[in-house]
Structure formats: C-alpha cells, structure tokens
N, C-alpha and C. Protein backbone atom coordinates (compact mmCIF):
# COMPACT_ATOMS: atom_id res chain seq x y z
N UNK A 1 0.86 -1.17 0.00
CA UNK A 1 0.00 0.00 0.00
C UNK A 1 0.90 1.23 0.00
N UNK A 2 0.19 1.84 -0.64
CA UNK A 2 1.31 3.09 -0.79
C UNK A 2 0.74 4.48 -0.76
N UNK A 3 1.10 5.74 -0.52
CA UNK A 3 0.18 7.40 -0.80
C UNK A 3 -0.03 6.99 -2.30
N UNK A 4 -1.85 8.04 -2.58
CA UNK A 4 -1.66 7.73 -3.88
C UNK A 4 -1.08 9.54 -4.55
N UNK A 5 -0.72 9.12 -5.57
CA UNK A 5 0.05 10.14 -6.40
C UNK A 5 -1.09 10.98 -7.02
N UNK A 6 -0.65 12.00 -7.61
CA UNK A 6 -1.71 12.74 -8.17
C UNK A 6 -2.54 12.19 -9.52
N UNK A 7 -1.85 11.32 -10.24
CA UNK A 7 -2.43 10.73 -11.52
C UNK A 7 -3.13 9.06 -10.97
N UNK A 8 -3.07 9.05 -9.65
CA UNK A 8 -4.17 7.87 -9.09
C UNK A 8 -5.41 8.70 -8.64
N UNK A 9 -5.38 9.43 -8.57
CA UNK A 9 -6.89 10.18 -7.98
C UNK A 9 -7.65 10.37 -9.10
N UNK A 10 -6.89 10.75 -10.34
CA UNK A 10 -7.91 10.90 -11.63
C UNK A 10 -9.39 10.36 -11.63
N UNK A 11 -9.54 9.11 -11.25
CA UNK A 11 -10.76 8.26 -11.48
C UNK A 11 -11.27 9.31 -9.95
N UNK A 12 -11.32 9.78 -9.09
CA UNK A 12 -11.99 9.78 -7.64
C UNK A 12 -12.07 11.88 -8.36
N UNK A 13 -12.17 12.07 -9.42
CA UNK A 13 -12.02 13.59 -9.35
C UNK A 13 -13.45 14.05 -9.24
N UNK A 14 -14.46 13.62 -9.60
CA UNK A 14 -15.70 14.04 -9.35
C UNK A 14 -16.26 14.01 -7.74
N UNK A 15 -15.13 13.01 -7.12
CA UNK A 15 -15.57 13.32 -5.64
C UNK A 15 -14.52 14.32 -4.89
N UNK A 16 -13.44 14.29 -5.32
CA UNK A 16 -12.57 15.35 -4.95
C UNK A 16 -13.40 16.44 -5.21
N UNK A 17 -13.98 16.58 -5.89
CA UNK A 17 -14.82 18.08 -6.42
C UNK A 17 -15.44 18.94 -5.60
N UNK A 18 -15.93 17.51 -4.78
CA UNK A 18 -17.25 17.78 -3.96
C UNK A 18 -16.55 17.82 -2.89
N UNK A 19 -15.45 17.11 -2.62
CA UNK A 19 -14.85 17.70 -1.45
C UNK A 19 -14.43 19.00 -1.44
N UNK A 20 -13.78 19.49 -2.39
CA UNK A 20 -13.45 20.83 -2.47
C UNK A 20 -14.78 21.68 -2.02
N UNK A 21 -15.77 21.62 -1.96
CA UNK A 21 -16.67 22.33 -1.83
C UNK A 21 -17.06 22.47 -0.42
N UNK A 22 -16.79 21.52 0.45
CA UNK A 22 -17.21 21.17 1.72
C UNK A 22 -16.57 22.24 2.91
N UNK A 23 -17.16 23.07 3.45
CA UNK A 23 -16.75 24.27 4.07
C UNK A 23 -16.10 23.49 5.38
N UNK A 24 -15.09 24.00 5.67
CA UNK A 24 -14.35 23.57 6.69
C UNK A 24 -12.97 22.32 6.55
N UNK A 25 -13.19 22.02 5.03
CA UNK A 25 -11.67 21.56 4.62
C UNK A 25 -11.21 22.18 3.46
N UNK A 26 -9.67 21.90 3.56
CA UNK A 26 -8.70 22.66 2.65
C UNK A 26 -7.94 21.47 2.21
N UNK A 27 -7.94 21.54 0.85
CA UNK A 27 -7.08 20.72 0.14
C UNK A 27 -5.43 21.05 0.20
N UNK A 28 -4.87 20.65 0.85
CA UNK A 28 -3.23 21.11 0.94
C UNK A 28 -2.29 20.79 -0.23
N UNK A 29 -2.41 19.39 -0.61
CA UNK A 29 -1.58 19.09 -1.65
C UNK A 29 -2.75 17.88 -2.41
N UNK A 30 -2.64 17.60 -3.41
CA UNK A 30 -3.69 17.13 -3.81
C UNK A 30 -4.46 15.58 -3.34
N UNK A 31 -5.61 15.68 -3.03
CA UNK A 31 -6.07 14.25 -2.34
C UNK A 31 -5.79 14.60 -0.60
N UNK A 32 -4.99 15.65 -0.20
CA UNK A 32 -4.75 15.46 1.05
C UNK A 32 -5.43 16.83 1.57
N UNK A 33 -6.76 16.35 2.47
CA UNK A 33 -7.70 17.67 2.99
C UNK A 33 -7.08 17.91 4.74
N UNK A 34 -7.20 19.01 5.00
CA UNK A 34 -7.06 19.37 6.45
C UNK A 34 -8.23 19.87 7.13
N UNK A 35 -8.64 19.91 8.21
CA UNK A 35 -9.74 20.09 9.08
C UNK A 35 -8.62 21.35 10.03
N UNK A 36 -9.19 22.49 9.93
CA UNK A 36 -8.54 23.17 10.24
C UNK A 36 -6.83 23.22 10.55
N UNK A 37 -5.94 22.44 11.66
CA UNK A 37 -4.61 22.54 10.83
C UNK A 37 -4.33 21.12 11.24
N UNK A 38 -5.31 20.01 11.43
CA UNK A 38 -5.25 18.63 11.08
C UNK A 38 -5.40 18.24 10.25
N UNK A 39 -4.61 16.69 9.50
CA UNK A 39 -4.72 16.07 8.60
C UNK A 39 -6.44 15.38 9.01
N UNK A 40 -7.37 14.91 7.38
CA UNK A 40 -8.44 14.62 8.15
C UNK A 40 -8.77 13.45 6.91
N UNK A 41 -8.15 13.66 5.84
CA UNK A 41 -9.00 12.85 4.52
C UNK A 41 -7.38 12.51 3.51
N UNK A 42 -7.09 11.19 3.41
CA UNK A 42 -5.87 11.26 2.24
C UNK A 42 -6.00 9.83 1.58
N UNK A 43 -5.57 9.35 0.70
CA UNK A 43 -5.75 8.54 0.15
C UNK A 43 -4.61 7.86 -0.36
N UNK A 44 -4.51 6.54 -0.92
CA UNK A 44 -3.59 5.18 -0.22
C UNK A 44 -4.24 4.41 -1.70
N UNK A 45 -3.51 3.89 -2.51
CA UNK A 45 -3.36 2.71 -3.84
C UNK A 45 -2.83 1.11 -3.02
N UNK A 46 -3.88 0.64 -3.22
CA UNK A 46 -3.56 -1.18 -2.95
C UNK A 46 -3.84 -1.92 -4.38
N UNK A 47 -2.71 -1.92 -5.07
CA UNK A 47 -3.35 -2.71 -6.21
C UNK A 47 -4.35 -2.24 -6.94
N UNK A 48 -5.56 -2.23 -7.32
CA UNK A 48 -6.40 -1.83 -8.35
C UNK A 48 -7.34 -1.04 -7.24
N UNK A 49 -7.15 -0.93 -5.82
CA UNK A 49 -8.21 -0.39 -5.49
C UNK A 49 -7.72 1.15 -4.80
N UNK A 50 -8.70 1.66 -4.16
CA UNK A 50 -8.34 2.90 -3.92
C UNK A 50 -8.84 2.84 -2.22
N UNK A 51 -8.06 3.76 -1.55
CA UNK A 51 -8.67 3.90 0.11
C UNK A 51 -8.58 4.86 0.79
N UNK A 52 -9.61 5.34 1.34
CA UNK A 52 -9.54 6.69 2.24
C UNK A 52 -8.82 6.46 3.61
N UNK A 53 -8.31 7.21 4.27
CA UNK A 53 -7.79 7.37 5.40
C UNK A 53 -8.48 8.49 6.18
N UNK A 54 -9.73 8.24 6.98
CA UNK A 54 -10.21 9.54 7.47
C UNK A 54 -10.65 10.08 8.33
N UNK A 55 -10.66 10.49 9.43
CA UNK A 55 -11.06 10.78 10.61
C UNK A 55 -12.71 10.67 11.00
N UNK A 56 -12.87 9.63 10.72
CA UNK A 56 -14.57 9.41 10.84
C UNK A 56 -14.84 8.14 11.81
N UNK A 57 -15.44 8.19 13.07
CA UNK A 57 -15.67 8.85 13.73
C UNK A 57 -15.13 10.09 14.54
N UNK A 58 -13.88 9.55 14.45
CA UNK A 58 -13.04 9.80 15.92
C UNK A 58 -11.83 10.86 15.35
N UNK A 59 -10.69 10.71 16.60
CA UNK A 59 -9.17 11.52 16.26
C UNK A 59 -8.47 10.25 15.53
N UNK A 60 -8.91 9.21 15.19
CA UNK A 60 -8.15 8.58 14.58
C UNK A 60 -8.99 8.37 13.01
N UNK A 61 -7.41 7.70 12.11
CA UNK A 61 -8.01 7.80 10.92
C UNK A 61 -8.41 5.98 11.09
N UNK A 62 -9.55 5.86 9.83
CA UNK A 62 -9.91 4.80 9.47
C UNK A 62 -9.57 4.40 8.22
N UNK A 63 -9.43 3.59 7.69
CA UNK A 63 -8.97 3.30 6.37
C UNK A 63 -10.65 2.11 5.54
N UNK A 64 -11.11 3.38 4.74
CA UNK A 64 -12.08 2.86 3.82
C UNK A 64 -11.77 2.64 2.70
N UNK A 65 -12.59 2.04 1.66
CA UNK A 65 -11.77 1.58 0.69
C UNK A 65 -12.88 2.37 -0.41
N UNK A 66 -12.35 3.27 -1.15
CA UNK A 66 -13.28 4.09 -2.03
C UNK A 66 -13.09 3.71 -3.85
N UNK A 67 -13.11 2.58 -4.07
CA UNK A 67 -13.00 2.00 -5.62
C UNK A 67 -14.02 2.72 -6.50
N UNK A 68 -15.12 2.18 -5.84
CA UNK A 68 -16.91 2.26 -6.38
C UNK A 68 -17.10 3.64 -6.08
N UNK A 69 -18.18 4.32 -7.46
CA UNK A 69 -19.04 5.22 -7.24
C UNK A 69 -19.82 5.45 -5.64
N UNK A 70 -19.99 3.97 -5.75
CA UNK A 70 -20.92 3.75 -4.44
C UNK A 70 -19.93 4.14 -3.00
N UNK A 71 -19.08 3.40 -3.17
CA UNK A 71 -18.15 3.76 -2.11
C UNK A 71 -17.30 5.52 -1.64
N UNK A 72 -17.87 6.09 -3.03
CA UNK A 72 -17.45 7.20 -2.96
C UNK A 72 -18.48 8.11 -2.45
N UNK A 73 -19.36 8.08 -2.45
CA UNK A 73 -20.82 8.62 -2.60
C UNK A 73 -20.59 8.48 -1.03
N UNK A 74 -20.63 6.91 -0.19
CA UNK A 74 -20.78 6.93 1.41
C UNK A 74 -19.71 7.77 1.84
N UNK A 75 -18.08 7.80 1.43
CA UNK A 75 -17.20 8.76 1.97
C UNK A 75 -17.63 9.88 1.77
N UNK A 76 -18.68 10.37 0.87
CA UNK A 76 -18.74 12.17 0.95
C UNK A 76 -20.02 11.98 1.47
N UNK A 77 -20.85 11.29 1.92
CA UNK A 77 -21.71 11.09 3.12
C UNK A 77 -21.49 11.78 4.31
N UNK A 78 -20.61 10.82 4.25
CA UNK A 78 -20.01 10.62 6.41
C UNK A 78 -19.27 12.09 6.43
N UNK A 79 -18.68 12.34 5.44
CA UNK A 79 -17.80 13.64 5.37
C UNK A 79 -18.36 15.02 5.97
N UNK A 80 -19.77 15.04 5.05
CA UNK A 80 -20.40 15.81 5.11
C UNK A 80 -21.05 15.77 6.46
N UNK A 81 -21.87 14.77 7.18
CA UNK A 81 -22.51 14.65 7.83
C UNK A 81 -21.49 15.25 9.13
N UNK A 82 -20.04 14.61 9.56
CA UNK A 82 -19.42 14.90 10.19
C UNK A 82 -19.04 16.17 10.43
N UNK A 83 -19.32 17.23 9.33
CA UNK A 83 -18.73 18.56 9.44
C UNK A 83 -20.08 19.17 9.32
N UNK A 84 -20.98 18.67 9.47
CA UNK A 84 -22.42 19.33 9.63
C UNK A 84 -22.78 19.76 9.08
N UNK A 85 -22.59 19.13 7.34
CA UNK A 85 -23.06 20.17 6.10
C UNK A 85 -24.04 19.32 5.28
C-alpha cells in the first residue's frame, strides 16, 4: 500500500470536487484535505483499489476503501454529515 500520487486520484475527481466544496476543509496538496490545521481525509493505492484514510468517527483515521461510485458517494456522506453540512 502506498500514498496515492496525483495521476491515481484521476478516477476519484468528481468526488474530490465535492470535497473541495465542503466548508471547513482545505485541500493542501492534492487528495490530502485538512480540518482546520489537522490532517483529516488522504488517500492510499492497494493494487487496483483505492482507500480513504479519514477521521470518521473519531481523532483517529480509518482506512475505507473508495473503488466504487458507491463507495465514494458513502465517503462524501459521512464527510459531510461529520462537518455538519
């Protein structure tokens, strides 16, 4: 498993989008959001799939696995829901 690079996020850019939009995070370097001056959302290549790293519930990160539309759709769920938007 490895950080993913900027030309692995390509496929996840329509949800990056929407993250960009989400008041209360800042995209620092690309794929990698901050919650004021914490790390909160970054993303990780296993082979063909893709995975969030993200502070949902808690101060710790969780590692979801965001391949699927579908799977992307629940990470900007919880995202949202968590930052009360």
């Amino acid at each position: 498993m490895r950080h993913a690079r900027a030309a692995d996020l390509a496929p996840l850019e329509p949800m990056l989008e929407q993250l960009r939009g989400v008041d209360g995070l800042v995209e620092r370097t690309p794929g990698a959001f901050y919650r004021r001056s914490q790390g909160f959302l970054h993303f990780h290549i296993d082979g063909n799939d893709v995975y969030a790293d993200v502070k949902i519930p808690g101060p710790s990160f969780e590692r979801r696995r965001v391949t699927t539309k579908r799977e992307q759709a629940a990470l900007l769920r919880d995202v949202r829901a968590v930052l009360g938007r």
